[in-house]
N, C-alpha and C. Protein backbone atom coordinates (compact mmCIF):
# COMPACT_ATOMS: atom_id res chain seq x y z
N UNK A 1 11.45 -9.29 -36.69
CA UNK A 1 11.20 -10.01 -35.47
C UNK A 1 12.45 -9.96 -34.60
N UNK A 2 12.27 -10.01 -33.14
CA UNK A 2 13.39 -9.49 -32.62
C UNK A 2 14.15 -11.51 -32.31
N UNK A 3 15.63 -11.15 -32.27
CA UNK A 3 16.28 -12.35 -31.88
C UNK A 3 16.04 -12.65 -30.48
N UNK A 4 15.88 -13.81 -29.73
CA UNK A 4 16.59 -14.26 -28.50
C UNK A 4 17.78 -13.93 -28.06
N UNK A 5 18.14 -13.86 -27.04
CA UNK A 5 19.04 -13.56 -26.95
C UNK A 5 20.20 -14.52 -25.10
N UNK A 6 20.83 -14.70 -25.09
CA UNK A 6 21.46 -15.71 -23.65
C UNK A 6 22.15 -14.26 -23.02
N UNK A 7 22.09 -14.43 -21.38
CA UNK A 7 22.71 -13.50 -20.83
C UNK A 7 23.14 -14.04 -19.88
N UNK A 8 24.44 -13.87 -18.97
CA UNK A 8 24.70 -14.58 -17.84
C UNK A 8 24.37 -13.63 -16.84
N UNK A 9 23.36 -14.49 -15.98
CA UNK A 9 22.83 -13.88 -14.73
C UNK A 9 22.94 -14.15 -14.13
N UNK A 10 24.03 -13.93 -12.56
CA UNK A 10 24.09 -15.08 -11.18
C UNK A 10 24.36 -16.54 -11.80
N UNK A 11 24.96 -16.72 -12.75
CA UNK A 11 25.49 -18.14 -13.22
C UNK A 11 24.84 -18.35 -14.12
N UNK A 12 23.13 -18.16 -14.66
CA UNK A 12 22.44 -19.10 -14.68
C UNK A 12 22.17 -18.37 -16.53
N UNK A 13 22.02 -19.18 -17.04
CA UNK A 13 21.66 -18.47 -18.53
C UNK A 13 20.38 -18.21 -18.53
N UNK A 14 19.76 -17.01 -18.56
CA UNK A 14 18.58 -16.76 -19.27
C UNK A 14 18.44 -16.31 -20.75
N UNK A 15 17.04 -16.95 -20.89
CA UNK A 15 16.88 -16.76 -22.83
C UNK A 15 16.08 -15.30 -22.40
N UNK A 16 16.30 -14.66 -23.04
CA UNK A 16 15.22 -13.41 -23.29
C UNK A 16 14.53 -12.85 -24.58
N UNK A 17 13.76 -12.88 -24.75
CA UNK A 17 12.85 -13.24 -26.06
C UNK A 17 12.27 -11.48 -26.66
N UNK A 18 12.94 -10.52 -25.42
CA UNK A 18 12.81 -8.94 -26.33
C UNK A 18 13.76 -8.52 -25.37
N UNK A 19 15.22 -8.79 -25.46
CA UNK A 19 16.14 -7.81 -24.84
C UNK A 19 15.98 -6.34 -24.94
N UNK A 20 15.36 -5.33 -26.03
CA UNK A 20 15.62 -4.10 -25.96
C UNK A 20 14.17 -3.57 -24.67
N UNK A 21 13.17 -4.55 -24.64
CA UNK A 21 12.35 -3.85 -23.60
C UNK A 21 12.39 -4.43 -22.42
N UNK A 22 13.31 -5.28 -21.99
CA UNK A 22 13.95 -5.68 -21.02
C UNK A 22 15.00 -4.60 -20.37
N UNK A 23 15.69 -4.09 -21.16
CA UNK A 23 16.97 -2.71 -21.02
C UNK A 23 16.09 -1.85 -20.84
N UNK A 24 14.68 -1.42 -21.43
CA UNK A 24 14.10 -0.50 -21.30
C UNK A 24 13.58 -0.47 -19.37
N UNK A 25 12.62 -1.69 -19.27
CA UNK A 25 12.10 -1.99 -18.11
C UNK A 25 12.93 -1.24 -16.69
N UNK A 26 14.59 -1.98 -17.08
CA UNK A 26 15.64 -2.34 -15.85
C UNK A 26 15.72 -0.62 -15.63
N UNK A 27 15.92 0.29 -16.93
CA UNK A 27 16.33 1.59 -16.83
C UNK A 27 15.28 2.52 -16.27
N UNK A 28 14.18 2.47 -16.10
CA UNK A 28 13.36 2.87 -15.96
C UNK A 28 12.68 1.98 -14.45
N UNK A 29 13.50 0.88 -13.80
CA UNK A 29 13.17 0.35 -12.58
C UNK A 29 13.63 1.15 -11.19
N UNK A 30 12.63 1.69 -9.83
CA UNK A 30 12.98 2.31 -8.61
C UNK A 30 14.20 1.50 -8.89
N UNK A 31 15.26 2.39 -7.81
CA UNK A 31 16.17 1.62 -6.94
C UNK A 31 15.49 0.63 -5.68
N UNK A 32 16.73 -0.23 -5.22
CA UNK A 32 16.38 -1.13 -4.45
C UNK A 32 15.47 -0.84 -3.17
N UNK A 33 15.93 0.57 -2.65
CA UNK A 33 15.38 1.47 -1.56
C UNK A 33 13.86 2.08 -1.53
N UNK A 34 13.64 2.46 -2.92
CA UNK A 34 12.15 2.81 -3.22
C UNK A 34 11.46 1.23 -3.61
N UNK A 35 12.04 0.28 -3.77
CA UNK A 35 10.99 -0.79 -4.05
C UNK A 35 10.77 -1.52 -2.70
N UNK A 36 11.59 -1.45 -1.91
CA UNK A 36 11.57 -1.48 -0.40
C UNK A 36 10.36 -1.18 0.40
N UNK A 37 10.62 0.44 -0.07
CA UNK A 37 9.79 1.23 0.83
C UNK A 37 8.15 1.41 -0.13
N UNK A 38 8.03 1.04 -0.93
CA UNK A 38 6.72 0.96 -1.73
C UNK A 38 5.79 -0.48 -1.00
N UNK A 39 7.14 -1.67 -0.89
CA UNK A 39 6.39 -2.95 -0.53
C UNK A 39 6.12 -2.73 1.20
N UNK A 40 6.86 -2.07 1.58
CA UNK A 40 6.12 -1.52 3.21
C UNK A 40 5.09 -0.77 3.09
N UNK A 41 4.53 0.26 2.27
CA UNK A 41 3.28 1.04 2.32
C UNK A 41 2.03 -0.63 1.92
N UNK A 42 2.85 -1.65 0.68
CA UNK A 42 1.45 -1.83 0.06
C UNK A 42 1.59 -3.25 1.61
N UNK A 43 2.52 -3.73 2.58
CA UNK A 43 2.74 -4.37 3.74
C UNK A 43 1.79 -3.81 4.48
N UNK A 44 1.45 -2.08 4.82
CA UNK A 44 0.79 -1.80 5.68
C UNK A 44 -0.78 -1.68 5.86
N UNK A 45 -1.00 -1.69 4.37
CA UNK A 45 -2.51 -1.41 3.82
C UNK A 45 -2.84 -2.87 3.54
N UNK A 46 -1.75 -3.83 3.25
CA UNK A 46 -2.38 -5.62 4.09
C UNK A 46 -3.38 -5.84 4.90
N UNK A 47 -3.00 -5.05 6.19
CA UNK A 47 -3.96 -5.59 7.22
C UNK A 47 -5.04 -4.50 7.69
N UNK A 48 -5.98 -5.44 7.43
CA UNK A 48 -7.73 -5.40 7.16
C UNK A 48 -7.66 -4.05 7.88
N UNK A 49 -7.46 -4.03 9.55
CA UNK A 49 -7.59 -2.92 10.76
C UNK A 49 -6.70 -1.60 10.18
N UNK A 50 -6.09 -1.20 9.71
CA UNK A 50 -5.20 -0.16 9.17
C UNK A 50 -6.09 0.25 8.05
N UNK A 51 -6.41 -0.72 7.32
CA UNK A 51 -7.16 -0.05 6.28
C UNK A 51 -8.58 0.49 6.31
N UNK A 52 -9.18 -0.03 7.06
CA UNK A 52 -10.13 0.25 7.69
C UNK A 52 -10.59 1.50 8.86
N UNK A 53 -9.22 1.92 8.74
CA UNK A 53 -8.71 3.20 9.24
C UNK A 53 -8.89 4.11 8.13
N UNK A 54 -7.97 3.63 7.10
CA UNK A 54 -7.84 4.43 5.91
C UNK A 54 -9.33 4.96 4.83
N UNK A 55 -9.89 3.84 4.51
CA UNK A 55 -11.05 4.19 4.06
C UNK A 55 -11.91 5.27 5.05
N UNK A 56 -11.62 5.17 6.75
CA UNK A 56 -12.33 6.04 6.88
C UNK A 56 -12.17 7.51 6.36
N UNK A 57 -10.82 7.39 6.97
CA UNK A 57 -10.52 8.80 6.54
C UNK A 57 -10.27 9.08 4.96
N UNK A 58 -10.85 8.45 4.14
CA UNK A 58 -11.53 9.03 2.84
C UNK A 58 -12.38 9.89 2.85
N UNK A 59 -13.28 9.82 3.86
CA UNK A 59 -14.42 11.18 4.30
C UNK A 59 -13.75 12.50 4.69
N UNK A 60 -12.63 12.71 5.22
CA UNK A 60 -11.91 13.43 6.07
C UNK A 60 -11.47 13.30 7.26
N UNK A 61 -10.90 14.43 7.53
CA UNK A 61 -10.24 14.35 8.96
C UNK A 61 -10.98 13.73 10.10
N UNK A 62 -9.92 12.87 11.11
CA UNK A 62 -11.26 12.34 12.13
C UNK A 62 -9.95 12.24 13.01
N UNK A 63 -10.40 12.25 14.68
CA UNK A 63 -9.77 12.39 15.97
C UNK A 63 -9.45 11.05 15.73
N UNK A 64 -8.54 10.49 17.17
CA UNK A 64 -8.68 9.17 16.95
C UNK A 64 -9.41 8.22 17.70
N UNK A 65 -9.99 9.23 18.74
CA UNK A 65 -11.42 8.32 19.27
C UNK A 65 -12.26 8.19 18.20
N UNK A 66 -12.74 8.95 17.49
CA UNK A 66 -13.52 9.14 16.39
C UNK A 66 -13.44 7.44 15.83
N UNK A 67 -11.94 7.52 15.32
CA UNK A 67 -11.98 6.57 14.31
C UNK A 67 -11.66 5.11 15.03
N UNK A 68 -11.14 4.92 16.35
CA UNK A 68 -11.17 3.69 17.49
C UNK A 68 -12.72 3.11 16.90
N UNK A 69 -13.98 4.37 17.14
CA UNK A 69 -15.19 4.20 17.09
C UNK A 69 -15.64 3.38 16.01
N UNK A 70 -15.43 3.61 14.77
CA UNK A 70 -15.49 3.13 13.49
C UNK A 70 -14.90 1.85 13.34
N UNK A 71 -13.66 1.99 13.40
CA UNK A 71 -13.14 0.42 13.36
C UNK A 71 -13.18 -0.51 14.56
N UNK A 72 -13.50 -0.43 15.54
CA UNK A 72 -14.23 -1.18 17.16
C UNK A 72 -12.98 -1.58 17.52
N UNK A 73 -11.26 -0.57 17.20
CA UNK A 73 -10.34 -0.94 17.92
C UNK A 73 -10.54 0.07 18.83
N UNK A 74 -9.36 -0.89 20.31
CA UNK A 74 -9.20 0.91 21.34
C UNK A 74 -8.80 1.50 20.66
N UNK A 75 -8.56 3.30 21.64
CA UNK A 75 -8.01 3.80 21.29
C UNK A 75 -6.23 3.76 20.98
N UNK A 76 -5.97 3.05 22.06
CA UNK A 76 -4.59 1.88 22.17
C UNK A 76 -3.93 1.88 20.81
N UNK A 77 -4.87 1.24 20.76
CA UNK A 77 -4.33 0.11 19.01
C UNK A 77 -4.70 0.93 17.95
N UNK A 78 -5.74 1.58 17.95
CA UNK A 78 -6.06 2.89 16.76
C UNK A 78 -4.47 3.61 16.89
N UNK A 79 -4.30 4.48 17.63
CA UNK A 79 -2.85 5.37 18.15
C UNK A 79 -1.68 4.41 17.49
N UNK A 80 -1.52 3.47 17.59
CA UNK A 80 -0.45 2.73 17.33
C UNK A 80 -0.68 2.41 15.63
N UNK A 81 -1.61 1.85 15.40
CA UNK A 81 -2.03 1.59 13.87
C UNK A 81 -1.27 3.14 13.14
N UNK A 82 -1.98 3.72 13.81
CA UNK A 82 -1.74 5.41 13.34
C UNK A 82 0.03 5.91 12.96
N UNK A 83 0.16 5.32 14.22
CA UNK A 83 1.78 6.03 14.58
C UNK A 83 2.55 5.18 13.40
N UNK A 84 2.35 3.98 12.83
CA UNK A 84 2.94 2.98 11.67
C UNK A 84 2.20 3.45 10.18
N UNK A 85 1.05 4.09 10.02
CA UNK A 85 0.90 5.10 8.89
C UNK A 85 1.33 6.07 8.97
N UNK A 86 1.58 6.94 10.01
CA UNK A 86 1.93 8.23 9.67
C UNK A 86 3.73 8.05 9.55
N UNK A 87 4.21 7.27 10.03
CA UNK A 87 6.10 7.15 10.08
C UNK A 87 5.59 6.69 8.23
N UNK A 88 5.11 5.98 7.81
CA UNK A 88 5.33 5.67 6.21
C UNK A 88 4.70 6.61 5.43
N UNK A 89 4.37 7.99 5.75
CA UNK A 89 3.91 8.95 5.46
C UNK A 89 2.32 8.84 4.69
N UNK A 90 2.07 7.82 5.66
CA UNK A 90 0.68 7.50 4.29
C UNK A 90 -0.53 7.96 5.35
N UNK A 91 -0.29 8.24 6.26
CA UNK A 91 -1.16 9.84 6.86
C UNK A 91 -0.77 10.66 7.61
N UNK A 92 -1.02 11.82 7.81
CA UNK A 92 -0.98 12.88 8.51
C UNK A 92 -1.43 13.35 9.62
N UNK A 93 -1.32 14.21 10.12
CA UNK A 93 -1.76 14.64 11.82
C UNK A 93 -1.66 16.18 12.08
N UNK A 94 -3.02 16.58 12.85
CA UNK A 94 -3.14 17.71 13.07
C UNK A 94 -3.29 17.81 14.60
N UNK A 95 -2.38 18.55 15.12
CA UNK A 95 -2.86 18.30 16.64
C UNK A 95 -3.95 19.96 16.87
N UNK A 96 -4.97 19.73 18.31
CA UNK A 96 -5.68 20.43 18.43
C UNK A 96 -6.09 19.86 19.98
N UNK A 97 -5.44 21.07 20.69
CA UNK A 97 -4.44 20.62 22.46
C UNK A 97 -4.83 19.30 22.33
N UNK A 98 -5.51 18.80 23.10
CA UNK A 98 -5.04 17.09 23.50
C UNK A 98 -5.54 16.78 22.51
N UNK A 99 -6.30 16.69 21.22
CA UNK A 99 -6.95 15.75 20.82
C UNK A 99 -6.01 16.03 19.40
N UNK A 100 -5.58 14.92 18.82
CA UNK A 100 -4.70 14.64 17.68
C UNK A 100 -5.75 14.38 16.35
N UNK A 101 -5.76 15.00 15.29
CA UNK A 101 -6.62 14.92 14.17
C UNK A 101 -5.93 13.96 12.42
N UNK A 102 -6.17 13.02 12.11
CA UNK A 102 -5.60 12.51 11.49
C UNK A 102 -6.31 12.78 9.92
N UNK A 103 -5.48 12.51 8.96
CA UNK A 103 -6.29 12.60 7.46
C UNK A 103 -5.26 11.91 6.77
N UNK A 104 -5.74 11.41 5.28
CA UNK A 104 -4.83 11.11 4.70
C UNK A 104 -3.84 11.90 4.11
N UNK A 105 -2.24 11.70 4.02
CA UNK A 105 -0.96 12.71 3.98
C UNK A 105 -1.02 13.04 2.49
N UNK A 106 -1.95 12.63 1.29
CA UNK A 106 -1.70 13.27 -0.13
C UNK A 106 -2.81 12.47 -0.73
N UNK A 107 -2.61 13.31 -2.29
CA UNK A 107 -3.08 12.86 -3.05
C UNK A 107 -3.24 11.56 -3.46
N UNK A 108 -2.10 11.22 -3.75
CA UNK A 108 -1.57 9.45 -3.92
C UNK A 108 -2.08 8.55 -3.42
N UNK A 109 -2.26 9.03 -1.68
CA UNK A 109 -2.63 7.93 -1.12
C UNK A 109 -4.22 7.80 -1.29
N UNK A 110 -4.71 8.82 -1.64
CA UNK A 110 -6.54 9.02 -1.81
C UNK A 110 -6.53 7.89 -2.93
N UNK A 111 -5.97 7.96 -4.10
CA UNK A 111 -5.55 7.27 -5.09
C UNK A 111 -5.85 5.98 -5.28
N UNK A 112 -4.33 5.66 -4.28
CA UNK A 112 -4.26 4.01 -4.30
C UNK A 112 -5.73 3.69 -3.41
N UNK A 113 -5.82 4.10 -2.48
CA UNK A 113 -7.29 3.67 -1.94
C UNK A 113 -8.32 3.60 -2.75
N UNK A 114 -8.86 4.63 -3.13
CA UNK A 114 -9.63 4.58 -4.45
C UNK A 114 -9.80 3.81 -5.07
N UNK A 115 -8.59 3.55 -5.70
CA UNK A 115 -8.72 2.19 -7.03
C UNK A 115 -8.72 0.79 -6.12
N UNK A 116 -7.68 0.93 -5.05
CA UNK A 116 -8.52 -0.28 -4.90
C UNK A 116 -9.41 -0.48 -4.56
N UNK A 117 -10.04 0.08 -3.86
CA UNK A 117 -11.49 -0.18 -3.54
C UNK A 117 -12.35 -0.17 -4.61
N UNK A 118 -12.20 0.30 -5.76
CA UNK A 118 -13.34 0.43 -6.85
C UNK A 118 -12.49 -1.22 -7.45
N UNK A 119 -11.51 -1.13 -7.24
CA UNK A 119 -11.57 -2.72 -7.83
C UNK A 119 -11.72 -3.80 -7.24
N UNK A 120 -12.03 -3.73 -5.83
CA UNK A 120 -12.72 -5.24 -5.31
C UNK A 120 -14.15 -5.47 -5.33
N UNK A 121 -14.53 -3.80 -5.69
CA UNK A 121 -15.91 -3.89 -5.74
C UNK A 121 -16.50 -3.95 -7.39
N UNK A 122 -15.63 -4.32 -8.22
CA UNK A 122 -16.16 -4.71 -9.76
C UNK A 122 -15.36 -6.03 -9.95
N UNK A 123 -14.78 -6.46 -8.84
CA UNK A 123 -14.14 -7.50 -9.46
C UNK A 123 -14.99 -9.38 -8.46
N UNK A 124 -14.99 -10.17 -9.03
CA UNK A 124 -15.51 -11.31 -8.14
C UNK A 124 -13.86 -12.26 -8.11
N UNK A 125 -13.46 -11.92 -7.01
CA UNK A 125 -12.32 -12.28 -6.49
C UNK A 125 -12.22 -13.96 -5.80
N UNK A 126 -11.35 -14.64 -6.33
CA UNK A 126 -11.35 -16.18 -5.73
C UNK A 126 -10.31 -15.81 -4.88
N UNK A 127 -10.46 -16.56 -3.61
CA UNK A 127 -9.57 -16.50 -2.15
C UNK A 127 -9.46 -17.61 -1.85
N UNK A 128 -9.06 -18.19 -2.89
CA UNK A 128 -8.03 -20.04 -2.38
C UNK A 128 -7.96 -19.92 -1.13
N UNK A 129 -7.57 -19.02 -0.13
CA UNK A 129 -6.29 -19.26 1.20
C UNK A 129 -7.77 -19.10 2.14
N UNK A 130 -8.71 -18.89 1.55
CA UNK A 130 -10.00 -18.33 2.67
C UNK A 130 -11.09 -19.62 2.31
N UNK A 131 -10.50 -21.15 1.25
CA UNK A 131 -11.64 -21.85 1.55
C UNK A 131 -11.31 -22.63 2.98
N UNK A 132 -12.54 -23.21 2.81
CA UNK A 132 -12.52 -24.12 3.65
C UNK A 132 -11.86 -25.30 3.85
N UNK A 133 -11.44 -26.14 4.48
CA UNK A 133 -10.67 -27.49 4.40
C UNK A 133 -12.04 -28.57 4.69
């Protein structure tokens, strides 16, 4: 059985109850920069209108009137939604003269969409922050 063990952390003693998969965890943790930039992709796929972007383009490529159309933003705010996925590389762009063609930028991101979506749709989710008062 493994010992406890005390460590001084920022002052404060913590007990740790499996130090060797704790050392394992830390060694094997992003740097500060990739956990950063991971909590800005899962920041951007937060809000409902972005994602709702994204699922479209699970079908494929779509203009961005196309997809204004789908999610009932202007084109305004589609373009801009856009321009804050594609800087976090979590889609792509094909231009074709004026009209700009968007898709998702990889595999990964098909991915994370994917699962989550297959997991809100097997899961019965409680939303404390969405009852009523």
């Amino acid at each position: 059985m493994k010992s406890s063990a005390d460590v001084q952390l920022d002052s404060c003693n913590v007990r740790l109850v499996d130090p060797e998969r704790v050392a394992s965890v830390n060694a094997r943790m992003p740097g500060e920069e990739d956990i950063a930039d991971t909590a800005d992709v899962f920041g951007l796929l937060g809000d409902p209108r972005r994602l709702k972007l994204l699922v479209a383009l699970l079908d494929g490529e779509l203009c961005v009137c196309d997809l204004a159309a789908i999610t009932g933003l202007s084109e305004s705010a589609t373009s801009h939604a856009l321009r804050l996925l594609r800087a976090h590389r979590v889609v792509g762009v094909r231009r074709d003269g004026r009209n700009a063609f968007y898709r998702l930028d990889d595999a990964h991101v098909r991915m994370l969409l994917d699962l989550a979506v297959a997991h809100t749709e097997h899961t019965d989710a409680i939303h404390p922050e969405r009852s009523e008062a």
